[in-house]
Protein backbone atom coordinates (compact mmCIF):
# COMPACT_ATOMS: atom_id res chain seq x y z
CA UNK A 1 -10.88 15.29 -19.96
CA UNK A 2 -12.46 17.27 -23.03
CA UNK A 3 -11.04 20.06 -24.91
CA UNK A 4 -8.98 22.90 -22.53
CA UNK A 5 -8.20 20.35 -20.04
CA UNK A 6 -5.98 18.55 -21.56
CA UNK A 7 -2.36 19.91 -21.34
CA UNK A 8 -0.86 22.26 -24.73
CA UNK A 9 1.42 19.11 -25.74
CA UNK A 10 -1.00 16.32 -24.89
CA UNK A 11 -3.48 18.24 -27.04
CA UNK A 12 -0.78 18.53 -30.00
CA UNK A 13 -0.01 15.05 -29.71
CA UNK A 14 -3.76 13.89 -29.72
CA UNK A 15 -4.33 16.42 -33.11
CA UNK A 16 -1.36 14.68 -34.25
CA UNK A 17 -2.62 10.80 -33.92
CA UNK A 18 -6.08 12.33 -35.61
CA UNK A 19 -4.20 13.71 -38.53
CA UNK A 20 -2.18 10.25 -38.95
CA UNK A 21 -5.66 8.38 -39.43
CA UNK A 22 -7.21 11.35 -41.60
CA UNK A 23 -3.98 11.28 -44.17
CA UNK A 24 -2.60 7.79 -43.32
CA UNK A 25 0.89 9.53 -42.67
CA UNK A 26 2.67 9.64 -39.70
CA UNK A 27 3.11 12.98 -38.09
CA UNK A 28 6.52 12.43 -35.87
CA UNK A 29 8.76 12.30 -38.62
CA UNK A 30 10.66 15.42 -36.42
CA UNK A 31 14.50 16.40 -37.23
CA UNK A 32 16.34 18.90 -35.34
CA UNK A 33 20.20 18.82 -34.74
CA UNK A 34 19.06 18.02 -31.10
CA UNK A 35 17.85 14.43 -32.60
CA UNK A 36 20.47 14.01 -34.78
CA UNK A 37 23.08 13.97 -31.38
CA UNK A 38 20.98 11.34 -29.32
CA UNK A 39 20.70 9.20 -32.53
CA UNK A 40 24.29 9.51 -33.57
CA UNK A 41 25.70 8.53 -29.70
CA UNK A 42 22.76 6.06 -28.39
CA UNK A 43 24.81 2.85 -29.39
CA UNK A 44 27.54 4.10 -27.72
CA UNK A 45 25.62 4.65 -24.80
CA UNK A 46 23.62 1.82 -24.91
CA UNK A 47 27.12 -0.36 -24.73
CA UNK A 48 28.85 1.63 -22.34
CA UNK A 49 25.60 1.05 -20.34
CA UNK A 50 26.48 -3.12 -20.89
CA UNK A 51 29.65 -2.60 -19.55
CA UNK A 52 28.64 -0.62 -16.87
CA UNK A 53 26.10 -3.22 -15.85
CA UNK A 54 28.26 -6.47 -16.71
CA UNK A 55 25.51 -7.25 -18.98
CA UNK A 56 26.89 -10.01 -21.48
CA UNK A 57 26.55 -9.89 -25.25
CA UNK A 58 23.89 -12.71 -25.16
CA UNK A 59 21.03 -11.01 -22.68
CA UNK A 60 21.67 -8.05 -24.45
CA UNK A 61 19.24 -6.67 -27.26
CA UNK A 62 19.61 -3.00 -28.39
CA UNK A 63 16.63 -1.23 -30.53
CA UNK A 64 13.98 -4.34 -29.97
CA UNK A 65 11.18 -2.25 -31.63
CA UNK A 66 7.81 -1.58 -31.15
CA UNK A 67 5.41 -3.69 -29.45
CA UNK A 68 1.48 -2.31 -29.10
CA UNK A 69 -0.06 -2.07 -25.51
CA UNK A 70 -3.46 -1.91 -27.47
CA UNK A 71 -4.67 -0.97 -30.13
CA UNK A 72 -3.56 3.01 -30.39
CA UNK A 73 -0.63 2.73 -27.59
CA UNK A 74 2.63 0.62 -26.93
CA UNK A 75 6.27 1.14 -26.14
CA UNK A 76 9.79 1.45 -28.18
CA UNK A 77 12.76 0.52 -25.84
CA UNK A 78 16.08 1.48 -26.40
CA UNK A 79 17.63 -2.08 -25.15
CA UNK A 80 16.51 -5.03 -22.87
CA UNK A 81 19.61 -5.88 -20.85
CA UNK A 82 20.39 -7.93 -17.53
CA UNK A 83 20.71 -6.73 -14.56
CA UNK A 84 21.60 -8.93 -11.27
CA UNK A 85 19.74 -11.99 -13.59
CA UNK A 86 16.61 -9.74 -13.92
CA UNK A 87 15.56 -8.85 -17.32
CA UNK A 88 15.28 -5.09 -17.49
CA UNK A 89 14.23 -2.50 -20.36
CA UNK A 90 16.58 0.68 -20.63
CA UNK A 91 15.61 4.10 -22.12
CA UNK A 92 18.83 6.15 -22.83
CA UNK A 93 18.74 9.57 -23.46
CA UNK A 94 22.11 11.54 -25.14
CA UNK A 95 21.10 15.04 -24.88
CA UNK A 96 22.40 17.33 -27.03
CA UNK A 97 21.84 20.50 -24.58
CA UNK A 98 24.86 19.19 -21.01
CA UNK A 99 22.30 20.94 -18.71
CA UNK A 100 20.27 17.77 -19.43
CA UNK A 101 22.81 15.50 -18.47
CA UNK A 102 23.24 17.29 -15.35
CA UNK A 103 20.03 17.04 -14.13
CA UNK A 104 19.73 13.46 -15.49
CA UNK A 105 22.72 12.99 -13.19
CA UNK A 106 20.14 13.72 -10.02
CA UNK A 107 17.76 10.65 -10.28
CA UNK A 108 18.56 8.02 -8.49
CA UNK A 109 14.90 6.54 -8.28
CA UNK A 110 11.08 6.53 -10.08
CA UNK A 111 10.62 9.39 -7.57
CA UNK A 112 13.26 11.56 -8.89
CA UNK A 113 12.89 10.58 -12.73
CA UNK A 114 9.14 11.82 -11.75
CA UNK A 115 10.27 14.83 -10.26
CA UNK A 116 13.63 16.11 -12.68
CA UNK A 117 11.32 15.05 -16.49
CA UNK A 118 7.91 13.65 -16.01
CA UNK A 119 7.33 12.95 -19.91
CA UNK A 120 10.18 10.13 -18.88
CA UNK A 121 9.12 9.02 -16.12
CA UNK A 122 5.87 8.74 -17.50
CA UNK A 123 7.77 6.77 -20.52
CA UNK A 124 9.59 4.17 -18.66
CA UNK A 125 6.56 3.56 -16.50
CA UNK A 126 4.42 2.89 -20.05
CA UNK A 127 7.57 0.98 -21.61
CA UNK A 128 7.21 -1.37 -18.40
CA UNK A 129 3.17 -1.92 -18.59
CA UNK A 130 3.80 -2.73 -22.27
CA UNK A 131 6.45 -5.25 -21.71
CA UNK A 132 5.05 -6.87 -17.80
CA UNK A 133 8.68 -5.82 -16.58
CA UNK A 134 8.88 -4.33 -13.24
CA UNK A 135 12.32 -2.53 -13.22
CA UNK A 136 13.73 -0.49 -16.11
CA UNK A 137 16.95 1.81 -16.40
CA UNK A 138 16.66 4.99 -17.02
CA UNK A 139 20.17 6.32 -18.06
CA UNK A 140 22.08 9.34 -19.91
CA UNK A 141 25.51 9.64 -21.82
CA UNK A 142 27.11 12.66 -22.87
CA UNK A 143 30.53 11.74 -24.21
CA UNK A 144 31.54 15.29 -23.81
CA UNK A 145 31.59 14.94 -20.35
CA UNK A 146 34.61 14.01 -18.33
CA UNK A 147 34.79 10.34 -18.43
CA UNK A 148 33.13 9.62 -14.45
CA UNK A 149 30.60 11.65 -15.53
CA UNK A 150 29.42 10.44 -19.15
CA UNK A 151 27.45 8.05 -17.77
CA UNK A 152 24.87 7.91 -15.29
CA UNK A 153 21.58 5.59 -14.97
CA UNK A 154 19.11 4.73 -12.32
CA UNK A 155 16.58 1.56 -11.87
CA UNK A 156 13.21 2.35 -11.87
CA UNK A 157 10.47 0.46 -10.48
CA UNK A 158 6.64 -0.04 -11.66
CA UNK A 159 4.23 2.03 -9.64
CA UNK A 160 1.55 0.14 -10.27
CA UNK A 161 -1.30 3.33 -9.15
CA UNK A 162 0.57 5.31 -11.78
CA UNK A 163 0.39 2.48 -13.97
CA UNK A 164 -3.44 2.24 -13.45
CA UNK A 165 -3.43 5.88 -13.93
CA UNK A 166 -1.75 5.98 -16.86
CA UNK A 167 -4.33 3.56 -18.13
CA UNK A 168 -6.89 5.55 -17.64
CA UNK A 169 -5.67 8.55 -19.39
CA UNK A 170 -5.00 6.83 -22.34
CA UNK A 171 -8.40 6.17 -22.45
CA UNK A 172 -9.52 9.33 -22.13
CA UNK A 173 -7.52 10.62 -24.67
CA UNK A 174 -8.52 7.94 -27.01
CA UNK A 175 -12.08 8.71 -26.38
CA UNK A 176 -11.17 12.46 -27.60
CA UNK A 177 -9.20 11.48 -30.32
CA UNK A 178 -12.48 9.74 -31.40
CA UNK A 179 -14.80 12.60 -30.71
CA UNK A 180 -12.26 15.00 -32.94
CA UNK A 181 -11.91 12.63 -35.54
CA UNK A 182 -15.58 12.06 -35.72
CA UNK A 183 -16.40 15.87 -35.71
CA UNK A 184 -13.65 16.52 -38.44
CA UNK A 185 -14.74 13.79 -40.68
CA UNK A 186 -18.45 13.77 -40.54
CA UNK A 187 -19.63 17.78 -39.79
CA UNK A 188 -18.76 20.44 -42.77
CA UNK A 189 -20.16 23.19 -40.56
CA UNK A 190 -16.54 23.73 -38.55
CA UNK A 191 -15.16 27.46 -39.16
């Protein structure tokens, strides 16, 4: 994939990564009251998740960080908790906008995460490669909801083509990061 194939926010996000090496400042530092909800309420979530789950206190680790896939990609989970004695990542979303939740409410699978927000789906199945798990919860909380519904979450599995595929784009994309960066950097002719 060159230039024009690549999708409007894939494109924006590439510029974006080329911008952080040219300046040496990240470009993600977003705000919006939208943010401000999911940050304010994950915790919540995350622990009414655990109890949900019957995760205890001791296989449970909210906000582990970042870990690096390679060297321009990795994976920020929200929480690693157990689930049935399996280790599993979780990616909680607390969306400001309850039409969100709604359709959050409608996955049940890797299938339907795929089909109701791809940018997740393609997310969890990243946040597994990165950390060699092959289930993850994908979840939402809205606390304005009435209390049955404030919480809903899903297990997702690794599909290991999308996986592969997934690979491969990354690759691409750093290959046109490169090319950008390369062109911006080294030929004063652009206009």
């Amino acid at each position: 994939q060159e230039a024009g194939e690549w999708s409007k926010t894939a494109e924006t996000y590439i510029l974006s990564k080329v911008m952080e090496i040219v300046t040496g400042q990240a470009q993600d530092g977003a705000s919006s009251k939208e943010i401000d909800w999911g940050n304010e309420w994950e915790e919540t979530a995350l622990l009414e998740l655990q109890k949900a789950i019957g995760c205890s206190d001791e296989k449970t680790n909210l906000r582990p960080g970042f870990k690096l896939f390679n060297s321009y990609s990795g994976a920020s989970p929200d929480a690693f908790m157990e689930l049935n004695g399996t280790k599993v990542g979780v990616e909680m979303k607390c969306p400001f906008n309850p039409i969100n939740h709604y359709h959050h409410s409608q996955i049940k699978s890797e299938a339907d995460l795929k089909r109701v927000n791809s940018d997740y789906y393609w997310q969890v199945q990243m946040n597994m490669l990165t950390y060699g798990l092959g289930a993850w919860i994908f979840a939402s909380f809205d606390p304005r909801q009435p209390e049955h519904r404030r919480l809903h979450w899903a297990i997702c599995y690794a599909v290991p083509e999308d996986m592969q595929l997934a690979c491969d784009v990354m690759e691409r994309a750093k290959h046109y990061r490169d090319s950008i960066l390369n062109e911006w950097m080294l030929n004063n002719n652009l206009k």
